[in-house]
N, C-alpha and C. Protein backbone atom coordinates (compact mmCIF):
# COMPACT_ATOMS: atom_id res chain seq x y z
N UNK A 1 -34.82 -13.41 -6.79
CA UNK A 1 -35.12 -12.06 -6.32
C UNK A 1 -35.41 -12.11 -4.82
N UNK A 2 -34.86 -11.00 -4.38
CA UNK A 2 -35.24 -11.38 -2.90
C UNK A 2 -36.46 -10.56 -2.63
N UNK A 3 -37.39 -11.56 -1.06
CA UNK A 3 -38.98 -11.24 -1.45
C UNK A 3 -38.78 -10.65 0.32
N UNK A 4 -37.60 -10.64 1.22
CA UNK A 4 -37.59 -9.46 2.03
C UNK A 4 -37.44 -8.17 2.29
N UNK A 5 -38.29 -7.80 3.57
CA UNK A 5 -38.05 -6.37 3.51
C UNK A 5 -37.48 -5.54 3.60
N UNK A 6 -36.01 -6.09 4.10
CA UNK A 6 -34.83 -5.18 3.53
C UNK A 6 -34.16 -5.29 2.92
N UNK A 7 -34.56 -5.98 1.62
CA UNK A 7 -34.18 -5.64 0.04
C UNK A 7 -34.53 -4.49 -0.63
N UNK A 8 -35.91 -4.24 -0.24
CA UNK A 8 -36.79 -2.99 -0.85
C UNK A 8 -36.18 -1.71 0.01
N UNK A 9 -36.65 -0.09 -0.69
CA UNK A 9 -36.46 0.88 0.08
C UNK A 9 -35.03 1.17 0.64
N UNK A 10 -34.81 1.24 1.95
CA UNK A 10 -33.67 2.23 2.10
C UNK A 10 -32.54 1.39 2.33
N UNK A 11 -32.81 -0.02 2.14
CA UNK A 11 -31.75 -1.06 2.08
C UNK A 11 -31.15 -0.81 0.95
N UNK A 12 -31.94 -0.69 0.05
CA UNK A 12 -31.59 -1.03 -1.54
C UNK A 12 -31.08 0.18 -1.90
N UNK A 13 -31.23 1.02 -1.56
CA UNK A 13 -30.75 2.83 -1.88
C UNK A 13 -29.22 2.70 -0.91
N UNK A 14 -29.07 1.92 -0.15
CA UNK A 14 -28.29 1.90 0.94
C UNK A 14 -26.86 1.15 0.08
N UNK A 15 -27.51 0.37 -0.55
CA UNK A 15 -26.57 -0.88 -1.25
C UNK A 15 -26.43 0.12 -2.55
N UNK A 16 -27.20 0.46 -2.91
CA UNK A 16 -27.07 1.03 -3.95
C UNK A 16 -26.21 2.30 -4.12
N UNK A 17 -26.32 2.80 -3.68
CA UNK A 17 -25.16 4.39 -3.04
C UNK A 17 -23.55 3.73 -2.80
N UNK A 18 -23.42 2.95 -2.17
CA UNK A 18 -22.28 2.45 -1.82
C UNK A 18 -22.03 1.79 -2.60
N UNK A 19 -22.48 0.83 -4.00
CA UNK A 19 -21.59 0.25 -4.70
C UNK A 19 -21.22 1.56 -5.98
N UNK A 20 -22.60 2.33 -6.18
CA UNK A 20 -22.12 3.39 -7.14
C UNK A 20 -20.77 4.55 -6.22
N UNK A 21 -21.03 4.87 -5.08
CA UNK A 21 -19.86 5.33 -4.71
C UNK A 21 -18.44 4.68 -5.12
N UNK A 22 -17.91 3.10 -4.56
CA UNK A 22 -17.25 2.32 -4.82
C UNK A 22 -16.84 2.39 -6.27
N UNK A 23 -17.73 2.38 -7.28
CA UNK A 23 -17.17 2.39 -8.51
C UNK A 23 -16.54 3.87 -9.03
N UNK A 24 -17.15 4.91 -8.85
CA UNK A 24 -16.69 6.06 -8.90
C UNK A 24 -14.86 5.85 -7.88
N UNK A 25 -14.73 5.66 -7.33
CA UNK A 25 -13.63 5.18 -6.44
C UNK A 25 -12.42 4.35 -6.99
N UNK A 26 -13.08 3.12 -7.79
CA UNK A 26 -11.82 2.52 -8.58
C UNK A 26 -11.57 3.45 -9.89
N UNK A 27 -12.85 4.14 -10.96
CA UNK A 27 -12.25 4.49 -12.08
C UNK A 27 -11.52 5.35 -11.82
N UNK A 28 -11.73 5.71 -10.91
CA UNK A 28 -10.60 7.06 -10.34
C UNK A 28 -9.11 6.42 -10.10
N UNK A 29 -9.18 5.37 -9.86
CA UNK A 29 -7.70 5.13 -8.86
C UNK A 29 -8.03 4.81 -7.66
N UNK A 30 -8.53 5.26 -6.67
CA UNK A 30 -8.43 5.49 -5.36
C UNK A 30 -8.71 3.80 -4.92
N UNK A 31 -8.37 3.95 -3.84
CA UNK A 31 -8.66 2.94 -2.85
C UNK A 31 -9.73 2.39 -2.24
N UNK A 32 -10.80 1.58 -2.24
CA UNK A 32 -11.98 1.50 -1.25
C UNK A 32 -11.70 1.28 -0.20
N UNK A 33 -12.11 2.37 1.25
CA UNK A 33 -11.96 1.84 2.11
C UNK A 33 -12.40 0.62 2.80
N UNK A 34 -11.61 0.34 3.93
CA UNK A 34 -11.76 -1.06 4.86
C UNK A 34 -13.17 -0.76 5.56
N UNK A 35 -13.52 -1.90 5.78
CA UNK A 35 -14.41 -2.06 6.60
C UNK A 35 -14.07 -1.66 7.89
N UNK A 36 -15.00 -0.65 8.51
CA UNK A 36 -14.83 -0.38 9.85
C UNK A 36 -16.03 -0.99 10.66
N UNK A 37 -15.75 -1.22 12.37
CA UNK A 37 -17.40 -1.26 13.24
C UNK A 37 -17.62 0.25 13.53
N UNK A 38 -19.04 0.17 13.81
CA UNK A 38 -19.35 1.74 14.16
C UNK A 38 -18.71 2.44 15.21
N UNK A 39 -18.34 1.42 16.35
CA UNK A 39 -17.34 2.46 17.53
C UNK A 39 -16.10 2.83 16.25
N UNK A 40 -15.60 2.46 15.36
CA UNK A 40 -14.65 3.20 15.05
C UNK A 40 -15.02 4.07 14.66
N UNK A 41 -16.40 4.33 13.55
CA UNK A 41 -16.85 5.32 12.99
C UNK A 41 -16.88 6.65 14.10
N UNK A 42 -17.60 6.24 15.02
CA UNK A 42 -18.27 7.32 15.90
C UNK A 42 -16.80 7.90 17.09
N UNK A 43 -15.80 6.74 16.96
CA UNK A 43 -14.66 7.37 17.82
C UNK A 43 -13.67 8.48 16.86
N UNK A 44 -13.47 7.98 15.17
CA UNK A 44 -12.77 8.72 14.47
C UNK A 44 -13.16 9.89 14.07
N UNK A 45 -14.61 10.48 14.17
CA UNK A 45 -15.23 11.39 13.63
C UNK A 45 -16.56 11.53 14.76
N UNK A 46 -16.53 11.61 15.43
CA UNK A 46 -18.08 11.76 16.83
C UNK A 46 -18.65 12.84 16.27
N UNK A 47 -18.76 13.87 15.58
CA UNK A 47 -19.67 15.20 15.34
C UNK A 47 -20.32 14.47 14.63
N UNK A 48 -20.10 13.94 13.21
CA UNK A 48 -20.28 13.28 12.35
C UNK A 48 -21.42 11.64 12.24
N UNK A 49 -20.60 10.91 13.29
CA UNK A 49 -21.19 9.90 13.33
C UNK A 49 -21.99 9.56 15.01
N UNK A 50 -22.23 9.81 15.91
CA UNK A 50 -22.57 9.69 17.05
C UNK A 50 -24.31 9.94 17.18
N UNK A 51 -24.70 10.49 16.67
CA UNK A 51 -26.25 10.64 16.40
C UNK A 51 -26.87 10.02 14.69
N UNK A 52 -26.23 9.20 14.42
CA UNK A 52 -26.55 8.47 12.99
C UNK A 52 -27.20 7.51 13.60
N UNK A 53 -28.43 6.98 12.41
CA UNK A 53 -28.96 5.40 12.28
C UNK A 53 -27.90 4.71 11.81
N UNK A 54 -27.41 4.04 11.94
CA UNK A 54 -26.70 2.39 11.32
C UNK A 54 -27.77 1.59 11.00
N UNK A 55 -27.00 0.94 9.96
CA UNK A 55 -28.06 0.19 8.85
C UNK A 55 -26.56 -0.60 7.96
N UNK A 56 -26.42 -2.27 8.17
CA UNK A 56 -25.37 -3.01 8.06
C UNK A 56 -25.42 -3.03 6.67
N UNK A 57 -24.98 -2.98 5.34
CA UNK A 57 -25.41 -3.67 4.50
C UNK A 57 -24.23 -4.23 3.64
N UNK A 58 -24.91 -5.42 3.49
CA UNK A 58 -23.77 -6.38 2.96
C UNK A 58 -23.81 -6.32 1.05
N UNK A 59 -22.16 -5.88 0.81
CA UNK A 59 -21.95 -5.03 -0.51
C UNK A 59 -21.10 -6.58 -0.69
N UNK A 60 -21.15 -7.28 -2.01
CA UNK A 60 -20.39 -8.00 -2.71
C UNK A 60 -18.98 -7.39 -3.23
N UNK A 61 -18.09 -7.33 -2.45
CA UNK A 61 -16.62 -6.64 -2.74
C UNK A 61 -16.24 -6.98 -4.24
N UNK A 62 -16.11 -8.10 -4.93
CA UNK A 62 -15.34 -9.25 -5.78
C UNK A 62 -15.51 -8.05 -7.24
N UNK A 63 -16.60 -7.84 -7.10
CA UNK A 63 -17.10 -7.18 -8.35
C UNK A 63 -16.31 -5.89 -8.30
N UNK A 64 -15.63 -5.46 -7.52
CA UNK A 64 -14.79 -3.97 -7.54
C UNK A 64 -13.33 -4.54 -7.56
N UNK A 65 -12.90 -5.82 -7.98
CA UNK A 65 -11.67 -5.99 -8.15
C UNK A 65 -11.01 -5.68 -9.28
N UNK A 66 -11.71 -5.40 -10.92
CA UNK A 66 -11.06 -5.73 -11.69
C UNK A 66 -11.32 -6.87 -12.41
N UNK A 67 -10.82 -6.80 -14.08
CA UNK A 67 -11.02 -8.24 -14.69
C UNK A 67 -9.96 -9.02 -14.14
N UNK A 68 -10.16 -10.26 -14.42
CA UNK A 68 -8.92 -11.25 -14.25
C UNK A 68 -8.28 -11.31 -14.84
N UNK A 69 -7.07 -11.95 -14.00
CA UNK A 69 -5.83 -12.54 -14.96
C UNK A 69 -5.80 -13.73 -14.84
N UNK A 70 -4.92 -14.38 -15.59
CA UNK A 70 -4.43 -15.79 -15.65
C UNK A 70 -3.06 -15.65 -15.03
N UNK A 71 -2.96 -16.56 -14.51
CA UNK A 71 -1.61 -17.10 -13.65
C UNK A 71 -1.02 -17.77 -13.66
N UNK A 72 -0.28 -18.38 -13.63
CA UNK A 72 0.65 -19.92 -13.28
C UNK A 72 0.89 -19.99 -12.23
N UNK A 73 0.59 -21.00 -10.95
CA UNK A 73 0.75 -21.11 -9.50
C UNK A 73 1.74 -22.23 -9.08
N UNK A 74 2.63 -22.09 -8.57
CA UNK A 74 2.71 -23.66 -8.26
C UNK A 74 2.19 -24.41 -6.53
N UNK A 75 1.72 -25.42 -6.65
CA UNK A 75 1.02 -25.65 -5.14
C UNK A 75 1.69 -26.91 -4.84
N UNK A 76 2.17 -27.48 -3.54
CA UNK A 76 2.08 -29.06 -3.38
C UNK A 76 0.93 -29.54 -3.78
N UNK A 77 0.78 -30.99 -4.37
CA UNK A 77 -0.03 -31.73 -4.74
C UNK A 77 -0.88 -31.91 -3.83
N UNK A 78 -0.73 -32.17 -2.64
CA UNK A 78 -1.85 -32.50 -1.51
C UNK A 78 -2.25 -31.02 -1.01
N UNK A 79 -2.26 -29.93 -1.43
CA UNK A 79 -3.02 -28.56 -0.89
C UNK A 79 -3.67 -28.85 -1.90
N UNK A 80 -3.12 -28.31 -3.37
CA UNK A 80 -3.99 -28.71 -4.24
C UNK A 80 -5.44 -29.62 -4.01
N UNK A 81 -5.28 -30.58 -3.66
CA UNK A 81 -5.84 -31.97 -3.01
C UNK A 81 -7.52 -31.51 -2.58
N UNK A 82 -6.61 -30.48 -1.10
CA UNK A 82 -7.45 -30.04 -0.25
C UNK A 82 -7.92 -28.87 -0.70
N UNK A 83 -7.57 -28.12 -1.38
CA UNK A 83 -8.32 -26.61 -1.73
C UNK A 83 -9.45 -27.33 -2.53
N UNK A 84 -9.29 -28.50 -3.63
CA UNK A 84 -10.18 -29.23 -4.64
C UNK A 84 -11.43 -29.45 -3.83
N UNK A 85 -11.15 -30.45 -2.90
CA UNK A 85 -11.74 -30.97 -1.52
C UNK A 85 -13.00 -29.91 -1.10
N UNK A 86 -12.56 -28.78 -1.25
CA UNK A 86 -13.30 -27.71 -0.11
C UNK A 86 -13.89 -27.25 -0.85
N UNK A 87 -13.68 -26.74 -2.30
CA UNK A 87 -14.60 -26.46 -3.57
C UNK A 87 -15.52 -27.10 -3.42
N UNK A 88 -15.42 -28.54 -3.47
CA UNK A 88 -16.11 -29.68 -3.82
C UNK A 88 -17.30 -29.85 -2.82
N UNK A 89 -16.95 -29.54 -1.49
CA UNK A 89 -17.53 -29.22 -0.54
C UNK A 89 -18.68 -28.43 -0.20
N UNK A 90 -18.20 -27.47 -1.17
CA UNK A 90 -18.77 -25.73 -0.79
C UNK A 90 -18.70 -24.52 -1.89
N UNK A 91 -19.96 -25.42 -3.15
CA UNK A 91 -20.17 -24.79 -4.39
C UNK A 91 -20.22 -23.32 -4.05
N UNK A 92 -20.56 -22.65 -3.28
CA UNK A 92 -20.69 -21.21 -2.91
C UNK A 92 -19.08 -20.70 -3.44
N UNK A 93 -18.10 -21.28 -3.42
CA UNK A 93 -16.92 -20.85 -4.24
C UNK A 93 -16.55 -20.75 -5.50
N UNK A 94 -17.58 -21.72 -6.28
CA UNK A 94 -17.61 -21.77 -7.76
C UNK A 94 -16.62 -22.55 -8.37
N UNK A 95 -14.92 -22.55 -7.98
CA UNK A 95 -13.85 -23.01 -8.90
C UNK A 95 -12.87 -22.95 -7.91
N UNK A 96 -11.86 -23.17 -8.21
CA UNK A 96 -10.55 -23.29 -7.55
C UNK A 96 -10.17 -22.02 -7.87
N UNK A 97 -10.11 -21.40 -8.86
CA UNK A 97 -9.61 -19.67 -8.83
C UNK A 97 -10.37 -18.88 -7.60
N UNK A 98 -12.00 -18.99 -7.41
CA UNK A 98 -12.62 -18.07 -6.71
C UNK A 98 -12.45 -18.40 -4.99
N UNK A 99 -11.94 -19.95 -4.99
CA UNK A 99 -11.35 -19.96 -3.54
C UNK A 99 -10.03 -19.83 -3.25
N UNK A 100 -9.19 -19.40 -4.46
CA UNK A 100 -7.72 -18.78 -3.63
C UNK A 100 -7.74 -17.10 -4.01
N UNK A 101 -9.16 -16.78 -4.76
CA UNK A 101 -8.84 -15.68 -4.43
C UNK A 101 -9.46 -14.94 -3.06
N UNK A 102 -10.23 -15.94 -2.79
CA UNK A 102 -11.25 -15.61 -1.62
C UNK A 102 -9.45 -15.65 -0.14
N UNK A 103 -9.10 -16.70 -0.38
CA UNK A 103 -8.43 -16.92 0.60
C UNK A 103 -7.34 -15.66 0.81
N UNK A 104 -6.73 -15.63 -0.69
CA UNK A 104 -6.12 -14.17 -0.77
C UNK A 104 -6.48 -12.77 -0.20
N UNK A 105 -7.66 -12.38 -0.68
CA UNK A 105 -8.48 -11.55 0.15
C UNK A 105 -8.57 -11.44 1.81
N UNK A 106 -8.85 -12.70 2.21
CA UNK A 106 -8.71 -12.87 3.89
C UNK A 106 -7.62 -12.98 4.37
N UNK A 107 -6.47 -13.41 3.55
CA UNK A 107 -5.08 -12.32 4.09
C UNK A 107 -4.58 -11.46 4.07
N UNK A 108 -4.95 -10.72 3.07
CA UNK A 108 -4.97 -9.50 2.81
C UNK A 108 -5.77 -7.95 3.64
N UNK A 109 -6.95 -8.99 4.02
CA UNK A 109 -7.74 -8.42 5.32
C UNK A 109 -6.96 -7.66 6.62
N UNK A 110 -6.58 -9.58 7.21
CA UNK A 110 -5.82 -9.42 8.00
C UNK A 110 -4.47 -8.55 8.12
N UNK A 111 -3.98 -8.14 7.21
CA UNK A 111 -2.74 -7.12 7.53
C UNK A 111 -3.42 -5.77 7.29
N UNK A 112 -4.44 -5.22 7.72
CA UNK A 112 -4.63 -4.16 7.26
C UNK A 112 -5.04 -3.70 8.86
């Protein structure tokens, strides 16, 4: 549990609004939007956003993907190797599925 203070209060209402928004968003269909910085906010919409507090809060995306599937991949043996390697490295990934989907994701980023 986290024992800081912006877990409690308008963090948590903050996180909280935005993942219940988000879900209302996939059962629908729709798209979640991209992450923007605030000059975009306040350049795409200034009435709107130019006199707002900002307040960052970091939303766990993974959980708005969907259940999984199973796949069949094929990889060279030595990526394989190295994706193993970096798991192995850096339990924060969990498995070899959750770091190619992580990696997937950050290309997927990038073309947007």
């Amino acid at each position: 549990m986290c024992q800081h203070q912006f877990c409690q209060g308008p963090y948590a209402d903050a996180r909280s609004a935005i993942c219940a928004h988000f879900e209302v968003l996939c059962d629908k269909g729709f798209d979640i939007p991209s992450p923007r910085s605030i000059e975009q906010h306040v350049a795409a919409e200034p009435d709107d956003y130019s006199n707002g507090r900002w307040l960052y809060v970091d939303v766990n995306m993974d959980q708005f993907d969907g259940r999984a599937e199973r796949i069949n991949v094929t990889l060279p043996h030595r990526l394989l190797d190295r994706i193993d390697a970096t798991v192995k490295q850096h339990p924060d990934y969990g498995s070899r599925s959750a770091f190619l989907a992580a990696a997937a994701r950050n290309e997927l980023q990038k073309s947007l």
